[in-house]
Protein backbone atom coordinates (compact mmCIF):
# COMPACT_ATOMS: atom_id res chain seq x y z
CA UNK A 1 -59.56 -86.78 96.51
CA UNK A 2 -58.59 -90.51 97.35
CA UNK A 3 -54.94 -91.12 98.52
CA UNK A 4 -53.96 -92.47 95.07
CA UNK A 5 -54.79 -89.13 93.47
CA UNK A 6 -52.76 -86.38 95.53
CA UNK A 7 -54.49 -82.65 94.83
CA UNK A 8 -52.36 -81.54 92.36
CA UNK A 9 -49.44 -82.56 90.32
CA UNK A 10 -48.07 -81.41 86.94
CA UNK A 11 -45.40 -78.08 85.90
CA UNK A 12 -47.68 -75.70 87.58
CA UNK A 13 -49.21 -74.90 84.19
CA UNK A 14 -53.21 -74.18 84.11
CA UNK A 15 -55.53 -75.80 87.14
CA UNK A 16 -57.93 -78.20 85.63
CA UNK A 17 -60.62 -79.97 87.60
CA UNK A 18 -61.26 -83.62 86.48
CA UNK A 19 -63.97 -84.92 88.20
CA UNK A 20 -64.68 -88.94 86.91
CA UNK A 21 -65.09 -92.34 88.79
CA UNK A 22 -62.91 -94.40 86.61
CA UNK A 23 -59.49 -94.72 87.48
CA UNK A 24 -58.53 -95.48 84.60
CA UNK A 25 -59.65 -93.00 82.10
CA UNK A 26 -58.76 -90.61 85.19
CA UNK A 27 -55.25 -91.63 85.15
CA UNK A 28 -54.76 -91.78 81.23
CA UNK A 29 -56.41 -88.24 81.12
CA UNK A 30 -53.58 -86.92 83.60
CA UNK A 31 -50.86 -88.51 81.87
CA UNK A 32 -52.03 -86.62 78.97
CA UNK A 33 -52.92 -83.55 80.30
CA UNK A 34 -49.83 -82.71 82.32
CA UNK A 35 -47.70 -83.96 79.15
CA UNK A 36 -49.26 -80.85 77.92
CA UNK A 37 -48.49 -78.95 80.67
CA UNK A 38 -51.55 -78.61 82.94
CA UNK A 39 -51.77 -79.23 86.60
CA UNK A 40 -54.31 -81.52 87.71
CA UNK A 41 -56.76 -81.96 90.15
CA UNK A 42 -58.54 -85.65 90.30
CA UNK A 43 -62.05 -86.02 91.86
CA UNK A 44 -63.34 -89.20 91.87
CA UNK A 45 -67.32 -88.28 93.32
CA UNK A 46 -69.29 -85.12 93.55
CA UNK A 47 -68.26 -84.69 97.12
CA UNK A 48 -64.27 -84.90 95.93
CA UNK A 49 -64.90 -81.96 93.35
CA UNK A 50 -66.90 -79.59 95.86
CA UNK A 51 -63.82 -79.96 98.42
CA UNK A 52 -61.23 -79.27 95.38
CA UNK A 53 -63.21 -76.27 94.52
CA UNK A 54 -63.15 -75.00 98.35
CA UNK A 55 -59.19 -75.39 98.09
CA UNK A 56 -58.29 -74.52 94.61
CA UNK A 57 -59.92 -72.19 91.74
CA UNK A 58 -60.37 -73.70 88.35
CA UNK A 59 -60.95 -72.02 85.10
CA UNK A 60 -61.64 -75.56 83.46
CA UNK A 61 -63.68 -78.64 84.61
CA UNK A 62 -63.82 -81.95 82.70
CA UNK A 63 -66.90 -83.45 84.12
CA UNK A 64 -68.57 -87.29 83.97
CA UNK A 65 -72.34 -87.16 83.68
CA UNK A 66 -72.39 -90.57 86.29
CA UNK A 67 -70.68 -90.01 89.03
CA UNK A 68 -71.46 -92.22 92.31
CA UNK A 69 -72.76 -89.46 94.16
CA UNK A 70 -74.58 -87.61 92.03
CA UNK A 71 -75.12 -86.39 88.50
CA UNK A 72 -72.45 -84.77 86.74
CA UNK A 73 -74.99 -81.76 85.09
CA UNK A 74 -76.03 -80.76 88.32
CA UNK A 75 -72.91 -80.76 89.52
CA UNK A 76 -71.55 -78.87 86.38
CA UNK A 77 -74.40 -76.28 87.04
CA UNK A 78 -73.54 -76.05 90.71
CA UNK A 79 -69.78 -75.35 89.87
CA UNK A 80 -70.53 -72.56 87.42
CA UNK A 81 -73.33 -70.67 89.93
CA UNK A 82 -70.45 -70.97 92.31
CA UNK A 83 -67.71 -69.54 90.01
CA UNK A 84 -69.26 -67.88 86.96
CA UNK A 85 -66.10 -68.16 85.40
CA UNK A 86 -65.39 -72.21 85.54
CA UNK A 87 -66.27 -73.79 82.30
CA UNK A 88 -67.04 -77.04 82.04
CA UNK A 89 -65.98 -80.01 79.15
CA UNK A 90 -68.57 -83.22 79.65
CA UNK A 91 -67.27 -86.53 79.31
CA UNK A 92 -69.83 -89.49 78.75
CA UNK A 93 -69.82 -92.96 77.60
CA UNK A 94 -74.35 -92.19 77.61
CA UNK A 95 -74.78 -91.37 73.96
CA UNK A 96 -78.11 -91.27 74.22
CA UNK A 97 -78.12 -88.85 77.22
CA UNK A 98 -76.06 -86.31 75.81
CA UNK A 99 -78.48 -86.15 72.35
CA UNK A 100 -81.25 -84.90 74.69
CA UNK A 101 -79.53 -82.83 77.20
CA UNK A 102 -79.95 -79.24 77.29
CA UNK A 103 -76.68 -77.98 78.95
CA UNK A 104 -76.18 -74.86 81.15
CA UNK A 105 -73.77 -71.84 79.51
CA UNK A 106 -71.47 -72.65 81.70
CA UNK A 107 -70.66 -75.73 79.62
CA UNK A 108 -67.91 -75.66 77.13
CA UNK A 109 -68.30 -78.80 74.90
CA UNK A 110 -69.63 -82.05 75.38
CA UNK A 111 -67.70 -84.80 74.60
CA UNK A 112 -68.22 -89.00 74.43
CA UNK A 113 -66.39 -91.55 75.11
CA UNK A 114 -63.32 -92.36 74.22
CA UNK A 115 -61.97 -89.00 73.96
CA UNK A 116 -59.90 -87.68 71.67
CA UNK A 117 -56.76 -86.13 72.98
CA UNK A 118 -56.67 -84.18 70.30
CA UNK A 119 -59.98 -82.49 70.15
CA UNK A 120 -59.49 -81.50 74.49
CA UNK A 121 -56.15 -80.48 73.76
CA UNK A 122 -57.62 -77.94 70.79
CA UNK A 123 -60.87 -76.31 73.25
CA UNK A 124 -58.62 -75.95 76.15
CA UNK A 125 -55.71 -74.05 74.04
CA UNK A 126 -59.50 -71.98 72.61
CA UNK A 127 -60.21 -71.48 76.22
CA UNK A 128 -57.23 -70.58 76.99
CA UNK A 129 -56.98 -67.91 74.36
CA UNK A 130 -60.24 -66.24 75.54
């Protein structure tokens, strides 16, 4: 995690992972997310989320597909052989990408860019219900 994203803020609500390289959908995301109540954990790379998930356990990962250091499926499918009980929300600006993809189990929904508060807010309360 870079310096201007400590490891974990928020109310001490739910541990989400948020793994993306813009800083600015990153920090919009938090705002929103620990409104809700959820405590957040920023990665900005690959390397950022497999040293949050050393640290922390997450139940919940919102995932980039492009991420400078590596792809964000492999990385989702790394995360849930490593924790079979992470699931996994994609977040992509590639349209085209996520029409073809075949995602692991592992992953929850896949949404694109811009997303809608709304619709993360209503699979995270499903998740949490499960």
């Amino acid at each position: 995690m870079s310096d201007a994203d400590p490891p974990a803020s928020g109310t001490g609500g739910m541990a989400l992972l948020l793994v993306d390289d813009d800083p600015a959908f990153s920090q919009m995301l938090r705002w929103d997310l620990e409104e809700l109540g959820y405590r957040l954990v920023v990665a900005h790379s690959c390397c950022e989320a497999r040293r949050a998930c050393r640290v922390d356990r997450f139940p919940l990962a919102v995932l980039d597909l492009d991420l400078p250091d590596g792809d964000g499926m492999d990385l989702a499918r790394e995360l849930a052989q490593s924790d079979v009980d992470m699931k996994v929300v994609i977040c992509s600006g590639r349209h085209q990408r996520l029409a073809t993809m075949q995602p692991p189990d592992a992953i929850l929904a896949i949404l694109t860019k811009p997303v809608s508060i709304e619709r993360l807010k209503r699979l995270l309360s499903s998740h949490e219900e499960h």
